[in-house]
Protein backbone atom coordinates (compact mmCIF):
# COMPACT_ATOMS: atom_id res chain seq x y z
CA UNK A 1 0.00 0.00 0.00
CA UNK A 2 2.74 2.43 0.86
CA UNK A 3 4.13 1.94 -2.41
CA UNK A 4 1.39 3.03 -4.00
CA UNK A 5 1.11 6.83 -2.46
CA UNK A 6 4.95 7.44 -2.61
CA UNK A 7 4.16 8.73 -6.26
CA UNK A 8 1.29 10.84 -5.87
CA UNK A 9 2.16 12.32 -2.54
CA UNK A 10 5.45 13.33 -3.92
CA UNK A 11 3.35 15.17 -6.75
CA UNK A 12 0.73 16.67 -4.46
CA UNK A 13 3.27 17.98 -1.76
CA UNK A 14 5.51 19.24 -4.59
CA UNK A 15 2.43 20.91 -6.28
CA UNK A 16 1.34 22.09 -3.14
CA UNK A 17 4.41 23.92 -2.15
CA UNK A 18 4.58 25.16 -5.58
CA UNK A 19 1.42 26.76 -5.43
CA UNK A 20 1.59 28.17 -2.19
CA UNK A 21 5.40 29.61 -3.26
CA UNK A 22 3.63 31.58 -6.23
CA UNK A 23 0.95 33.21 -4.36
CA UNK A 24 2.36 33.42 -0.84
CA UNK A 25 5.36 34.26 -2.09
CA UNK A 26 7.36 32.00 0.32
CA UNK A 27 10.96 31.81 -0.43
CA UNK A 28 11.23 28.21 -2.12
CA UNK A 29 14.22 27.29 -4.48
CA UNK A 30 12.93 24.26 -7.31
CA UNK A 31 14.75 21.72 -9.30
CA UNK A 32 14.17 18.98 -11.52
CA UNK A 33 17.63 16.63 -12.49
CA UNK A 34 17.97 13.55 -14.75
CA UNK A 35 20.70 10.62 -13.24
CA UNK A 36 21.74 7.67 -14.62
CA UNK A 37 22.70 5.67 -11.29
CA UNK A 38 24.78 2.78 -11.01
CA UNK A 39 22.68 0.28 -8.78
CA UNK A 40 24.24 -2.45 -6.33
CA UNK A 41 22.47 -5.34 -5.34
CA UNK A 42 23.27 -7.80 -3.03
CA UNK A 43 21.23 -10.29 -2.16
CA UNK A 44 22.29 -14.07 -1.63
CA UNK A 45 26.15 -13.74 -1.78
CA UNK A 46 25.72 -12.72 -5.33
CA UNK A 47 26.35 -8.41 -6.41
CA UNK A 48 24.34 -7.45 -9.02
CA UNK A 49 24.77 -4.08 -10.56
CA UNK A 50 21.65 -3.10 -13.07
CA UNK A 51 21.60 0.66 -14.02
CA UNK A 52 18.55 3.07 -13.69
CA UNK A 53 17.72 6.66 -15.14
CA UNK A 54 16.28 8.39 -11.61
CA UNK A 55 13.87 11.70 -12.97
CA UNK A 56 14.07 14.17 -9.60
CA UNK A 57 12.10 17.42 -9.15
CA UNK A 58 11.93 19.16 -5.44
CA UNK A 59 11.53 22.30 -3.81
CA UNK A 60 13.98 23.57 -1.01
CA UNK A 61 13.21 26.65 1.57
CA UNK A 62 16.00 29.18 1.07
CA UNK A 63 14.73 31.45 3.82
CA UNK A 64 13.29 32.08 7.24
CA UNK A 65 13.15 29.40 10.11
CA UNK A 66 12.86 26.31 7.46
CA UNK A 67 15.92 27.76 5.40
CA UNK A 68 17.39 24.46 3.82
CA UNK A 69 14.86 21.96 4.46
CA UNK A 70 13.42 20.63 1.23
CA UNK A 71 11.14 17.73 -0.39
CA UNK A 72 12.43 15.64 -3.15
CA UNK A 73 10.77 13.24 -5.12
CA UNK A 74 12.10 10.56 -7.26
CA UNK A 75 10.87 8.01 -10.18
CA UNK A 76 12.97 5.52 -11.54
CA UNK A 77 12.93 4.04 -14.70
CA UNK A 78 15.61 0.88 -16.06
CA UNK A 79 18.25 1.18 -18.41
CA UNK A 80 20.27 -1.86 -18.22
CA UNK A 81 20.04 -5.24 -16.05
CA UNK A 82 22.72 -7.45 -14.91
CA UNK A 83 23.24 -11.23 -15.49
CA UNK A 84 25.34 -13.58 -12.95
CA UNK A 85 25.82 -17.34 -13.19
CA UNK A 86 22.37 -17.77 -15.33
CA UNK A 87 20.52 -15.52 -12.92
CA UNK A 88 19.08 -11.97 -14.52
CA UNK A 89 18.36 -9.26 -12.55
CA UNK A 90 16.50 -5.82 -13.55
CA UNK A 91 15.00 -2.92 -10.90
CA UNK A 92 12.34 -2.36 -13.12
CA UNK A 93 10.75 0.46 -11.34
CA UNK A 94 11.88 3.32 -8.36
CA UNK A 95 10.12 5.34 -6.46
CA UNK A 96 10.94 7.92 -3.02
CA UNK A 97 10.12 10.88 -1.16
CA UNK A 98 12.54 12.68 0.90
CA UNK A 99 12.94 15.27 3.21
CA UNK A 100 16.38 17.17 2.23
CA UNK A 101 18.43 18.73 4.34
CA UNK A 102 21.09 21.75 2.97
CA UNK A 103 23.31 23.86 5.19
CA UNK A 104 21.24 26.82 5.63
CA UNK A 105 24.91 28.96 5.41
CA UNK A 106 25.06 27.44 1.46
CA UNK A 107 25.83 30.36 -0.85
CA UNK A 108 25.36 30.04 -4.37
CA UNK A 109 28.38 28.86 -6.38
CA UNK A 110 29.74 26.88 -3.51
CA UNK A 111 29.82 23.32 -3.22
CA UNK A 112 26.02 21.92 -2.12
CA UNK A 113 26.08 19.03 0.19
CA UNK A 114 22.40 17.41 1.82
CA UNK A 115 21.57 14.89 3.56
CA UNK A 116 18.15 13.02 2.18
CA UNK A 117 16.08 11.00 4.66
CA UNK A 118 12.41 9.14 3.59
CA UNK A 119 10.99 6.39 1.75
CA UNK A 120 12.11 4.08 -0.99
CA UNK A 121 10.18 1.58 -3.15
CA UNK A 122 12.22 -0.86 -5.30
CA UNK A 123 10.81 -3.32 -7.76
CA UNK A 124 12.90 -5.63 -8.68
CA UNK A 125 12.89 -8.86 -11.43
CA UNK A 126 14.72 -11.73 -11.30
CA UNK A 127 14.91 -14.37 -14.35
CA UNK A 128 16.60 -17.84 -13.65
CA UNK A 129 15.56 -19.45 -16.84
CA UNK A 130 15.23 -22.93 -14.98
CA UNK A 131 12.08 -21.04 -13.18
CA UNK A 132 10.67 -19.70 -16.28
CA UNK A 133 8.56 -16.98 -16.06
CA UNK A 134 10.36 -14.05 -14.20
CA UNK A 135 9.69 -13.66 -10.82
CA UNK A 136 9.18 -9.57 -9.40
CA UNK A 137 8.88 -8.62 -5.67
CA UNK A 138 8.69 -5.01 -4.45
CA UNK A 139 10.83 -4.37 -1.20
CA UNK A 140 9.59 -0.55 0.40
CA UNK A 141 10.81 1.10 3.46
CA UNK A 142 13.37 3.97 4.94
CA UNK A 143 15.85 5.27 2.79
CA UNK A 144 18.72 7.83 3.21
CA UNK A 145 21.69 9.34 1.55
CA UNK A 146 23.51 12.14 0.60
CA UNK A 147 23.74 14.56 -2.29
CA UNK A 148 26.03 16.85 -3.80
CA UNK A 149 25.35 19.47 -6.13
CA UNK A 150 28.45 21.81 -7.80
CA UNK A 151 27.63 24.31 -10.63
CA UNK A 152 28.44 23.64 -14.40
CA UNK A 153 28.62 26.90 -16.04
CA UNK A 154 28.62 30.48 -13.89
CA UNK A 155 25.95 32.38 -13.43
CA UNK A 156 23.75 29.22 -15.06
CA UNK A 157 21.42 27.41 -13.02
CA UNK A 158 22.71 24.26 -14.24
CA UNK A 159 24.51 22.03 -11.54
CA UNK A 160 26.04 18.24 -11.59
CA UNK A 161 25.11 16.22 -9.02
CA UNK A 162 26.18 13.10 -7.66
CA UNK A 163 23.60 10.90 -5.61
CA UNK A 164 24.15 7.95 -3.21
CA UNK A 165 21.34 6.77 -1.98
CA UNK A 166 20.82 3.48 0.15
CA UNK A 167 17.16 2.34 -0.81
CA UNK A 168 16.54 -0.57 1.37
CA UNK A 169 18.23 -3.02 3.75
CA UNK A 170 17.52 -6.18 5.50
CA UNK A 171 19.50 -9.89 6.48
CA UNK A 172 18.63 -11.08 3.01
CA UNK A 173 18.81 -7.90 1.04
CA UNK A 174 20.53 -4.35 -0.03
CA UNK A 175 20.34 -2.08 -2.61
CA UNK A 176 22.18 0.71 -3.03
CA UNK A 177 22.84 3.32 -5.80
CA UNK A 178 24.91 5.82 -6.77
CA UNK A 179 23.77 8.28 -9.71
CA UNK A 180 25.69 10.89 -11.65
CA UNK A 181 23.30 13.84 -13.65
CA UNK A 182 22.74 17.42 -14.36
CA UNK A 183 20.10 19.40 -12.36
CA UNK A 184 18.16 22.37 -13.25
CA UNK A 185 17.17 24.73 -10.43
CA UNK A 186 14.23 27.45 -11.28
């Protein structure tokens, strides 16, 4: 069930906060950002390492008691799966909400380092061709990372950014990512 709102409560809070930032004039910061992340998964022994394209857009206060705390929401789609020892393995989809956290001293131009706490939804498919049919399971719950931003070009509001995100853990199970991009802040 949980899986199911992380998408459209990241798009209603986003909206939300966009809305009230245009007629309240609150001071909010927004970005969207494209990353192709390298994905580690290690589950049985085995390290597999499919790829995913994450799609990003958030909002950050950059003012006023809230200064630096943001929402971020992400959707994953797959680029490339990984085969070990006659077992293929694909995340197929990615979804998570954050809360971001930004030194509220940042000045623009300089390095930009968060922290991101929330909720991460990983589906993941597995083809042993023994099995037949490929077999999917979904495995939700906290997630947290950092994130570094560093601009391009001066005076552009085009950054790089470099993600790494742990998106769930358990005894059986981790997946992890790190993602490379460009991100463009309004």
């Amino acid at each position: 069930m949980c899986k199911r709102l992380v998408k459209p409560l990241s798009a209603l809070l986003i909206g939300a906060f966009a809305s009230i930032g245009a007629k309240a004039e609150i001071p909010l910061d927004f970005h969207v950002s494209g990353q192709a992340t390298y994905t580690m998964i290690k589950a049985g022994g085995e390290r597999f390492s499919p790829t995913v394209f994450l799609f990003k857009g958030g909002l950050e206060f950059d003012d006023g008691l809230l200064d630096g705390i943001g929402l971020q929401g992400v959707v994953g789609v797959p680029m490339s799966n990984d085969d070990k020892h006659g077992v293929t393995m694909e995340v197929t989809e990615q979804t998570a909400a954050y809360v971001t956290l930004t030194n509220p001293e940042y000045e623009e131009g300089d390095l930009k380092i968060s922290i991101l706490l929330g909720y991460a939804s990983t589906e993941i498919e597995t083809h042993l061709p023994r099995l037949g049919a490929p077999y999917s399971d979904t495995f939700s719950g906290f997630s947290y990372g950092f994130s570094l931003q560093d601009p391009i070009l001066e005076n552009k509001p085009l950054y790089w950014s470099l993600d790494c995100v742990r998106s769930y853990k358990d005894d059986d199970l981790r997946v992890d990512g790190c993602g490379l991009g460009v991100t463009y802040a309004f």
